[in-house]
C-alpha atoms as a PDB file:
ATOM      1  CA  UNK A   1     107.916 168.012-117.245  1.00  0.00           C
ATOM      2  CA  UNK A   2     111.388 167.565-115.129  1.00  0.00           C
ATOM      3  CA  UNK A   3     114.628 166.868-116.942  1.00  0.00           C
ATOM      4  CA  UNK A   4     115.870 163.671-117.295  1.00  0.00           C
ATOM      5  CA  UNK A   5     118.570 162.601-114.974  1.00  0.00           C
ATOM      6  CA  UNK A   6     121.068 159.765-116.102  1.00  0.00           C
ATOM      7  CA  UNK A   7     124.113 158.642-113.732  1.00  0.00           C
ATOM      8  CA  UNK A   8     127.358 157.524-115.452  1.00  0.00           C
ATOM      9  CA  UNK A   9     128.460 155.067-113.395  1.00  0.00           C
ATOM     10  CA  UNK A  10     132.776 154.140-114.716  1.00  0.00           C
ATOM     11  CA  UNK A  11     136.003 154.517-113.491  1.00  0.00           C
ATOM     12  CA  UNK A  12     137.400 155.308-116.994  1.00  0.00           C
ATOM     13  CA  UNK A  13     137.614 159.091-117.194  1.00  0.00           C
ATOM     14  CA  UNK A  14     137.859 158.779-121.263  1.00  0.00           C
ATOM     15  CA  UNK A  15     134.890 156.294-121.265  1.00  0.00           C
ATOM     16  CA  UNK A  16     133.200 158.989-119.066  1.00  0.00           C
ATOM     17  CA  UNK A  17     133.693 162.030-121.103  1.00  0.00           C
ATOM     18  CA  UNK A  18     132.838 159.891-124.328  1.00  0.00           C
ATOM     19  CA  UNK A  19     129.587 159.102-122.657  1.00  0.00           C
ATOM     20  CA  UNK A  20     128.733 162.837-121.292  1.00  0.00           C
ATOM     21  CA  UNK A  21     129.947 164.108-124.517  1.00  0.00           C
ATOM     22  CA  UNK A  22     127.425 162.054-126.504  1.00  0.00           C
ATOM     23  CA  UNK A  23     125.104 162.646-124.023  1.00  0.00           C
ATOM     24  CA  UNK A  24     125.145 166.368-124.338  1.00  0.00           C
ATOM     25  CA  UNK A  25     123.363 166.276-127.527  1.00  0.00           C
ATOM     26  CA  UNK A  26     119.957 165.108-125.341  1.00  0.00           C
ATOM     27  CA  UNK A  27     117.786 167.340-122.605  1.00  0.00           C
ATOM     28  CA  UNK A  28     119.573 165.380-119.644  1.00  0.00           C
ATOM     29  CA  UNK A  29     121.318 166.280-116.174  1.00  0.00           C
ATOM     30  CA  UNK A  30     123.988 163.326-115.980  1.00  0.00           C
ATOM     31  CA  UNK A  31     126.246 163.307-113.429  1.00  0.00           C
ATOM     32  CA  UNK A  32     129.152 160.295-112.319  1.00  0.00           C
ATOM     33  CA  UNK A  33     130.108 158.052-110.068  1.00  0.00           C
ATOM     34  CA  UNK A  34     133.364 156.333-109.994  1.00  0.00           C
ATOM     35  CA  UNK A  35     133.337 152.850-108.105  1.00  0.00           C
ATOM     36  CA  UNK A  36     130.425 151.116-107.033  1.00  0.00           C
ATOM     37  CA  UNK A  37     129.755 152.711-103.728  1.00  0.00           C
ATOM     38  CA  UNK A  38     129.914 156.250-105.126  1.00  0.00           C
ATOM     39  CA  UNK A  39     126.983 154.802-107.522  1.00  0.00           C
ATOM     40  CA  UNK A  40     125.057 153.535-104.648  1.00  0.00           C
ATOM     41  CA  UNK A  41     125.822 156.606-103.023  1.00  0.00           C
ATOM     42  CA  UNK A  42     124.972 158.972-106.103  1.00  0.00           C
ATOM     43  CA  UNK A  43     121.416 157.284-106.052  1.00  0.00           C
ATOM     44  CA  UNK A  44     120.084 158.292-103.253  1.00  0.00           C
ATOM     45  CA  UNK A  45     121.277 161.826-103.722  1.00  0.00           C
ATOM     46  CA  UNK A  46     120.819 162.039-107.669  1.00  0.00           C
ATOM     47  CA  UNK A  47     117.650 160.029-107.768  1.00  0.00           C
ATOM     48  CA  UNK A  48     118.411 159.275-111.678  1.00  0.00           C
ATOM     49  CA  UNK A  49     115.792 157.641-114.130  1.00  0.00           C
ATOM     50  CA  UNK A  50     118.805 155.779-115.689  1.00  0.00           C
ATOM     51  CA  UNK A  51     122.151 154.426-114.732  1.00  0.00           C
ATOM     52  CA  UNK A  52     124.765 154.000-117.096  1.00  0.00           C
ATOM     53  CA  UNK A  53     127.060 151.145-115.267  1.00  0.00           C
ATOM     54  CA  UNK A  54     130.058 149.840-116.691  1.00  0.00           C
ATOM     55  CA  UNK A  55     130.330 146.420-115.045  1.00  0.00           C
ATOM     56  CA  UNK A  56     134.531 146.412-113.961  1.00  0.00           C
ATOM     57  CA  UNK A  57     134.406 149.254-111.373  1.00  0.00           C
ATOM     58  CA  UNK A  58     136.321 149.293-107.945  1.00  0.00           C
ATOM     59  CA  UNK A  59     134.845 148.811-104.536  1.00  0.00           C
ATOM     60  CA  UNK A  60     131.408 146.885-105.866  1.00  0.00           C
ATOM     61  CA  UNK A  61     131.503 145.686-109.423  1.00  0.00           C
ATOM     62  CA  UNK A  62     128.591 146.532-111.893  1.00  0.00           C
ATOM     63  CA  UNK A  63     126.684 143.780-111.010  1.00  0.00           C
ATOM     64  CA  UNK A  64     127.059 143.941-107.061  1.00  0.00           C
ATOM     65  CA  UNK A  65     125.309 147.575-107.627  1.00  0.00           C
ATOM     66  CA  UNK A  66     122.710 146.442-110.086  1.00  0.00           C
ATOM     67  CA  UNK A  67     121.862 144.011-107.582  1.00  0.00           C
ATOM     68  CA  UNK A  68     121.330 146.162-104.841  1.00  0.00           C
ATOM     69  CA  UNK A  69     119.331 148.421-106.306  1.00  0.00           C
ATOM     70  CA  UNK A  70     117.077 146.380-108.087  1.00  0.00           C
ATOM     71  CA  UNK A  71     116.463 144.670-104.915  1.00  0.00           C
ATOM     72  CA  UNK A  72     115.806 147.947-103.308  1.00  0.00           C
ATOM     73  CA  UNK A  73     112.035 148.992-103.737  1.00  0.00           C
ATOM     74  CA  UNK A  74     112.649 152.582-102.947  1.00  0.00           C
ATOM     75  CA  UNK A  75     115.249 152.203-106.207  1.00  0.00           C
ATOM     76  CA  UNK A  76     114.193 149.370-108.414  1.00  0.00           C
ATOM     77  CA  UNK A  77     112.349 151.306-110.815  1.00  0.00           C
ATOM     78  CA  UNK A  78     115.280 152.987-111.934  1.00  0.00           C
ATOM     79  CA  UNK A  79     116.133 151.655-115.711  1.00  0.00           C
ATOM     80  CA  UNK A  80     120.299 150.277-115.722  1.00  0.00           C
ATOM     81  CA  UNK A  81     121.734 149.939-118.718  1.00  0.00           C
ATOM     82  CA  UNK A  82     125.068 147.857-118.455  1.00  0.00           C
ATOM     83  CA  UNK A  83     127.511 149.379-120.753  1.00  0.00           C
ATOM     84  CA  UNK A  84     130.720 147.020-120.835  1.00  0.00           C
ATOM     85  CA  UNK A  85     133.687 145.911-123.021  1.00  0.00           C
ATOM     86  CA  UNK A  86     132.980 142.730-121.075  1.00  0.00           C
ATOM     87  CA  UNK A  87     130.844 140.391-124.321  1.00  0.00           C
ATOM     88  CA  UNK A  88     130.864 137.082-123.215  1.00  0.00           C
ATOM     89  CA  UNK A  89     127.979 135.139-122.746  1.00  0.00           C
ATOM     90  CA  UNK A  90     128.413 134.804-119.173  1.00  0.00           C
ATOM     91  CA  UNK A  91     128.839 138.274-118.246  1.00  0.00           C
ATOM     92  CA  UNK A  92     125.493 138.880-120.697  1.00  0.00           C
ATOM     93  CA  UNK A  93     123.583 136.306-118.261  1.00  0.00           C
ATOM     94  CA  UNK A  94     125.291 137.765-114.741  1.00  0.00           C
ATOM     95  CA  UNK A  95     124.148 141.562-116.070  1.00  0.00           C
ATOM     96  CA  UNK A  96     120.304 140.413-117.127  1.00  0.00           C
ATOM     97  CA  UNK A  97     120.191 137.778-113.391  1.00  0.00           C
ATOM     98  CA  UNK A  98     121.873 141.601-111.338  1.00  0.00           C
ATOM     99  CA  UNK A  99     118.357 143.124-112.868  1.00  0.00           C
ATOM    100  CA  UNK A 100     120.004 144.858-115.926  1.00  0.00           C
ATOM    101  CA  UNK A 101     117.574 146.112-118.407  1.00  0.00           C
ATOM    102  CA  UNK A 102     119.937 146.371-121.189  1.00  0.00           C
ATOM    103  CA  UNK A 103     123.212 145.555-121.941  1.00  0.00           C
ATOM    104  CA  UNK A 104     125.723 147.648-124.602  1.00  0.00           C
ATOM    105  CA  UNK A 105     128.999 146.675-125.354  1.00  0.00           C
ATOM    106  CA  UNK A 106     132.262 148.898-125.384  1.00  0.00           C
ATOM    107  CA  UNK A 107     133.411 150.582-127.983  1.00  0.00           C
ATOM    108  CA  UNK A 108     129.797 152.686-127.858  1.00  0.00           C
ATOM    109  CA  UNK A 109     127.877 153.434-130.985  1.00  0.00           C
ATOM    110  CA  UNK A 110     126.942 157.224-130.628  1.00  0.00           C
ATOM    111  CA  UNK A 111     123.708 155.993-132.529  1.00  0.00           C
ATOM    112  CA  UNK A 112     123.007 153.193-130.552  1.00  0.00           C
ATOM    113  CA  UNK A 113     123.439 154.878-127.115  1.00  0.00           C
ATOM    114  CA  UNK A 114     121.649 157.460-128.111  1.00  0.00           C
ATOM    115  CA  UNK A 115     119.106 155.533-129.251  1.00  0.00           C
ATOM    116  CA  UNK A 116     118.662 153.138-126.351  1.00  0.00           C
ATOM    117  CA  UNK A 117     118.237 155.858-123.754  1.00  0.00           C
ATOM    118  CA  UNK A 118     115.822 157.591-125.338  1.00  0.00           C
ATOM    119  CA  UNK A 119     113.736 154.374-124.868  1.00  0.00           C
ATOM    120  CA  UNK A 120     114.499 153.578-121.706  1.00  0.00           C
ATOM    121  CA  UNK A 121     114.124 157.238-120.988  1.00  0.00           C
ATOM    122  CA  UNK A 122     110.675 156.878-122.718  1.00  0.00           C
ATOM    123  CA  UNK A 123     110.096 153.590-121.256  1.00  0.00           C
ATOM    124  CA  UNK A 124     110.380 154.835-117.478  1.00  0.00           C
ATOM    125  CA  UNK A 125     107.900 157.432-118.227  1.00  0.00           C
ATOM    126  CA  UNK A 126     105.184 155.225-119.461  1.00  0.00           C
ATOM    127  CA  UNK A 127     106.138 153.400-116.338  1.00  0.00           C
ATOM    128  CA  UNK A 128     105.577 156.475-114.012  1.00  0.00           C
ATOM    129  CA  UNK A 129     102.730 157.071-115.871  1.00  0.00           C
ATOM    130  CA  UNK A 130     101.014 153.520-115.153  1.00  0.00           C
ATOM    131  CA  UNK A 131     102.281 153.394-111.945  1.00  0.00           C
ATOM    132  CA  UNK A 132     100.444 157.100-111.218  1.00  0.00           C
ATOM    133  CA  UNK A 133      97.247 155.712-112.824  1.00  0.00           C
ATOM    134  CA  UNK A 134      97.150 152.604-110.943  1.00  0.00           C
ATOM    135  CA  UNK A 135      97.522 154.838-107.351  1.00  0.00           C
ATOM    136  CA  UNK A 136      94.366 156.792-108.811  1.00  0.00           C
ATOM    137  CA  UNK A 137      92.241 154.040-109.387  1.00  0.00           C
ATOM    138  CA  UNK A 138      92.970 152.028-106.425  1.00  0.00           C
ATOM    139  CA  UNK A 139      92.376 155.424-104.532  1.00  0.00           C
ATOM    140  CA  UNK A 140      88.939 155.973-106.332  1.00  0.00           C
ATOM    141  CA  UNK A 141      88.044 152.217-105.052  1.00  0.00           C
ATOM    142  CA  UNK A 142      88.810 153.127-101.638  1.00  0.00           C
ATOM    143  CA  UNK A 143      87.049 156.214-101.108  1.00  0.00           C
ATOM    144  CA  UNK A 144      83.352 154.252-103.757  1.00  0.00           C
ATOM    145  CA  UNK A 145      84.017 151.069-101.766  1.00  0.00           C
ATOM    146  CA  UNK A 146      82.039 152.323 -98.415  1.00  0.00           C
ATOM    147  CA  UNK A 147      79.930 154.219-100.179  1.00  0.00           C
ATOM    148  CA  UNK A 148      79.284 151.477-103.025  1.00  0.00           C
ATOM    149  CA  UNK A 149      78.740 148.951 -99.801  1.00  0.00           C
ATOM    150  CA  UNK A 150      76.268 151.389 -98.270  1.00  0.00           C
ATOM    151  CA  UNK A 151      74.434 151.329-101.030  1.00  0.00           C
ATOM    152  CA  UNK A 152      73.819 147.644-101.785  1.00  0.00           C
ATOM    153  CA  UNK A 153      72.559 147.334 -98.121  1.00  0.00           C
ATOM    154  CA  UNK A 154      69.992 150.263 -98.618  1.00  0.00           C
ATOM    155  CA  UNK A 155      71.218 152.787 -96.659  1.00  0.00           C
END
């Protein structure tokens, strides 16, 4: 099975070394992105399973990005966790309408980070998994359909 790939997505070099430091404690490849374009652009070139995007970032904000690539088939499956010192309500509600799948506020629990990406982590692979499956099947139901349709007309 491939390594798990998680994108750090800040423009706070502390907050960034905080989160590959904790990070280096799971079987990960991370690697970082420091406004919102470099995020778009580490995407396509990274191909992460999770994004770890701090909302406040130069260039496109946390949300713009979130946005974009949940609105991007080729990219939507990818899991974002928003990871913020922003805690209003508002900014909760912005994050989950951008696509988010979960939201973790600033200062970062070790435990709690920890913790939630190795469900997401978990999470995207039943996903793959289901998604794999369901490619299977329908191709099984292409290839018995003629056959299947032969059949009920006696042939």
């Amino acid at each position: 099975m491939s390594q798990n790939r998680v994108l750090i997505a800040d423009d706070n070099v502390p907050n960034v070394e905080l989160l590959e430091a904790y990070l280096g404690e799971t079987d990960c490849e991370t690697a970082v992105a420091v406004d919102g374009q470099q995020t778009l652009d580490k995407v396509a070139e990274f191909k992460p399973d999770l994004i770890l995007l701090d909302i406040m970032m130069p260039k496109l904000s946390g949300f713009e990005v979130c946005k974009k690539i949940k609105s991007d088939s080729a990219t939507r499956h990818i899991m974002v966790l928003m990871v913020t010192a922003l805690n209003e309500l508002g900014d909760i509600e912005r994050a989950v309408n951008a696509g988010c799948d979960d939201f973790l506020s600033k200062p970062i629990n070790k435990l709690e980070l920890l913790k939630r990406v190795e469900n997401m982590l978990r999470l995207r692979q039943v996903t793959d998994e289901l998604e794999r499956l369901r490619r299977y099947v329908d191709g099984v139901e292409e290839t018995a359909g003629p056959t299947a349709a032969r059949r009920d007309r006696g042939s």
